[in-house]
Protein backbone atom coordinates (compact mmCIF):
# COMPACT_ATOMS: atom_id res chain seq x y z
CA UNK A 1 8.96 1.35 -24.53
CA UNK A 2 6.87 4.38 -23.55
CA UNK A 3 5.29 3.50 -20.67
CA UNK A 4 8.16 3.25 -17.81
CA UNK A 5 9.05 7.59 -18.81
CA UNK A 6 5.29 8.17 -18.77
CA UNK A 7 5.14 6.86 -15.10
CA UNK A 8 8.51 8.31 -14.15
CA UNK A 9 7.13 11.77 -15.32
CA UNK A 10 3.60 11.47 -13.67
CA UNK A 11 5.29 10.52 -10.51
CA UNK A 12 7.77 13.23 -10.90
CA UNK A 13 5.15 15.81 -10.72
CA UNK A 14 2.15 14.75 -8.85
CA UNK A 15 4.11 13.31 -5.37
CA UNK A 16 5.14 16.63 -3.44
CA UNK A 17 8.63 14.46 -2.34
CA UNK A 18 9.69 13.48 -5.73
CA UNK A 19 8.95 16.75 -7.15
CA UNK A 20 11.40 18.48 -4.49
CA UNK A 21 13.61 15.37 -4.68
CA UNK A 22 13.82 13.76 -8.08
CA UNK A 23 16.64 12.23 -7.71
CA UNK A 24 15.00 9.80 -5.17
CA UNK A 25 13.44 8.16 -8.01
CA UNK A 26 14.67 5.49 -9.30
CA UNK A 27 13.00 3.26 -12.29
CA UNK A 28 13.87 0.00 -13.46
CA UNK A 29 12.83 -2.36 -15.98
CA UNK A 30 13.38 -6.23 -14.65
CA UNK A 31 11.92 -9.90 -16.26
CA UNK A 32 11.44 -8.30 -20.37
CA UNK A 33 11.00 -10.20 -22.58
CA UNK A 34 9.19 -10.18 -26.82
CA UNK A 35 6.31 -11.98 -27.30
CA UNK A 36 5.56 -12.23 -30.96
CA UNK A 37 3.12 -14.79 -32.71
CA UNK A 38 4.27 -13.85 -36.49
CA UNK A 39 0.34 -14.34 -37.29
CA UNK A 40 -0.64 -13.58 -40.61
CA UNK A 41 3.21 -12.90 -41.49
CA UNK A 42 3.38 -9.58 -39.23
CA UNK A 43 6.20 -8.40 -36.95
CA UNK A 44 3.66 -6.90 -34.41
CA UNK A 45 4.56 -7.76 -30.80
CA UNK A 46 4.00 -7.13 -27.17
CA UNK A 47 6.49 -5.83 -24.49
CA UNK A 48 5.73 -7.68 -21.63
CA UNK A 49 8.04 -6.52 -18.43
CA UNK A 50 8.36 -5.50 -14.55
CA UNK A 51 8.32 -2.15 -14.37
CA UNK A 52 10.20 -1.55 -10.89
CA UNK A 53 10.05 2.19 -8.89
CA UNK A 54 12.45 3.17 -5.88
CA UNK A 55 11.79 5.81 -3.78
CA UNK A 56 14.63 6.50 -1.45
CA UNK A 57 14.55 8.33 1.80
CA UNK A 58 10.59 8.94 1.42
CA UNK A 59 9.05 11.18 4.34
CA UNK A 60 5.36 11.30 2.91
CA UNK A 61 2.72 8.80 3.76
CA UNK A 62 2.53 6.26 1.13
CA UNK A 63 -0.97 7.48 -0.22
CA UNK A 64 0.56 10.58 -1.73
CA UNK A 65 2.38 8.35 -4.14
CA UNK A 66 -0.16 5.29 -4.19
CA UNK A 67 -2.79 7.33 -5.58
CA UNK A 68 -1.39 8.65 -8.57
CA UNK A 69 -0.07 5.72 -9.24
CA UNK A 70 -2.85 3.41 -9.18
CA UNK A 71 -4.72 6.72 -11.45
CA UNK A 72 -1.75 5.76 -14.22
CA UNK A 73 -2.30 2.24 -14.14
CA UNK A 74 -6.15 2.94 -14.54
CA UNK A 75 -5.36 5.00 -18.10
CA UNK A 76 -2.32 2.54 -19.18
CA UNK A 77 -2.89 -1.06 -17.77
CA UNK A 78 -6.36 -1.13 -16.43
CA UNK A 79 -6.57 -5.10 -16.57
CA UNK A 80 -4.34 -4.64 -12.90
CA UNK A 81 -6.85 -3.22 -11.43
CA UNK A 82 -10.09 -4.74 -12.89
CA UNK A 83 -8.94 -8.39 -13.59
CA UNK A 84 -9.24 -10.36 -10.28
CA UNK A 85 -6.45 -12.52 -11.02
CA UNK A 86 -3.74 -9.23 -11.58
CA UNK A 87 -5.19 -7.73 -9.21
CA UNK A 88 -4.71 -9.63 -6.40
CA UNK A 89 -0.87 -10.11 -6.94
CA UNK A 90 -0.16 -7.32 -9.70
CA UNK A 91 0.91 -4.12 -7.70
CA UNK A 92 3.71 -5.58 -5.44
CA UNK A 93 5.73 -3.26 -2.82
CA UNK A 94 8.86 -3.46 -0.05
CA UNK A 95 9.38 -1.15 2.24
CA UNK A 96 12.81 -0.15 4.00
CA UNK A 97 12.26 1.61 7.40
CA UNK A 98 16.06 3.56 7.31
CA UNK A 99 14.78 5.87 10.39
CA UNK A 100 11.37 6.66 12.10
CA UNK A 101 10.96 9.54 9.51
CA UNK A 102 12.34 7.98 6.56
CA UNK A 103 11.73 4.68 4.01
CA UNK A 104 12.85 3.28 1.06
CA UNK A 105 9.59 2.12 -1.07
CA UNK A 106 9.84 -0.09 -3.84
CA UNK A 107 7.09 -0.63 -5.91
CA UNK A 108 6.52 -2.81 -9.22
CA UNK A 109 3.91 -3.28 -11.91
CA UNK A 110 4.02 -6.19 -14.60
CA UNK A 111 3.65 -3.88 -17.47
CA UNK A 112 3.00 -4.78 -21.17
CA UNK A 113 2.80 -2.75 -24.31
CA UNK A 114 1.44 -3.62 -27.84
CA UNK A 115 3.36 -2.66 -30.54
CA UNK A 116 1.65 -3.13 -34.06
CA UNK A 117 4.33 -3.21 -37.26
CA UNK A 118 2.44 -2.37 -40.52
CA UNK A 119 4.19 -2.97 -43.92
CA UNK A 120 4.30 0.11 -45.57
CA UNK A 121 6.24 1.30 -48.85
CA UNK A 122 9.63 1.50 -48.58
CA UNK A 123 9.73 0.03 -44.91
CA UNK A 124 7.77 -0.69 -41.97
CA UNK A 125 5.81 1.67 -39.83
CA UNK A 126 5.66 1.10 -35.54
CA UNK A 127 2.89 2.47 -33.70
CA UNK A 128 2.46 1.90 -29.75
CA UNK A 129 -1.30 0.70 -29.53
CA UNK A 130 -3.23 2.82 -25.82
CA UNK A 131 -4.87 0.68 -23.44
CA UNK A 132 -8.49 0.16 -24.02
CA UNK A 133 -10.34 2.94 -21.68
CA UNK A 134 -11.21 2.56 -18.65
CA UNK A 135 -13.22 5.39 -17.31
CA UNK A 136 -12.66 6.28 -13.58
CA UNK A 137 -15.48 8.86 -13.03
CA UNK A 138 -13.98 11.21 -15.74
CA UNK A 139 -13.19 14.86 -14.93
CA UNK A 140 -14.55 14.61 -11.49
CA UNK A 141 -12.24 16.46 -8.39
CA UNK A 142 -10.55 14.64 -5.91
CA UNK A 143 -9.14 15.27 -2.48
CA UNK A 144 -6.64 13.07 -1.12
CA UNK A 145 -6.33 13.92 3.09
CA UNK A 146 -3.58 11.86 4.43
CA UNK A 147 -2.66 12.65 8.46
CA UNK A 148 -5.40 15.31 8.26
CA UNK A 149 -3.78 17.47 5.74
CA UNK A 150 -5.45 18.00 2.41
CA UNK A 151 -3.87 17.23 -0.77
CA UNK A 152 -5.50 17.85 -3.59
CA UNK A 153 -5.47 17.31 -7.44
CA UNK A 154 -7.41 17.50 -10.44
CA UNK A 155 -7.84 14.08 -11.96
CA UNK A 156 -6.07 13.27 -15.62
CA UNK A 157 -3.63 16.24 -14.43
């Protein structure tokens, strides 16, 4: 699975508190399972799973790590965000008030990845199939102000 260290790495460097902090992050995979139809005689299959994030002891406001998450999910499961059934129960979060200052955050994402198996000499090759596109304004700028105080980030950085 791909998917859960490409998050984990985005995360890691686009929210200010993980970056400093990265051991605050804490990812998870919950509910997998295999789903395989064996059409045509052909091992391809889908990973189909909760992907579940912890931030621990998070001082931010919540849109610092909101937005760059919901920018992954529009390059690697866009269907959460554009299909009205996911998207009205896909994104799930918890929150943990441990002080005025600080929160726990839990977030997950019901994540799936294609895998297609070919039949090749000698074997069998595995390639990880990308989302179809979804195009979010490409290569525009974006400023994220949260409390007044500007963030900001290229997008696809």
């Amino acid at each position: 699975m791909n998917k859960p260290e490409q998050l984990r790495d985005l995360l890691l460097t686009a929210v200010p508190h993980l970056k400093r902090n990265p051991n605050e992050l804490h990812v998870f995979i919950k509910n997998g399972h295999v789903v395989a139809t064996a059409a045509k005689k052909n091992l391809s299959f889908e990973y189909q799973f909760d992907l579940v994030i912890i931030v621990t002891d998070y001082a931010e406001h919540p849109d610092r790590l909101m937005v760059p998450l919901l920018a992954w999910v529009a390059e690697h499961q866009p269907e959460l965000l554009t299909n009205p059934d996911k998207r009205q129960n896909g994104i799930r979060f918890a929150v943990e008030m441990i002080n005025k200052k600080l929160v726990d955050i839990e977030i997950s994402l019901p994540l799936t990845e294609r895998v297609k198996v070919t039949a090749v000499e000698g074997g069998r090759e595995v390639e990880h199939l990308a989302e179809p596109k979804f195009d979010l304004d490409e290569g525009f700028d974006w400023t994220l102000f949260t409390s007044g105080e500007q963030f900001s980030q290229q997008a696809g950085d």
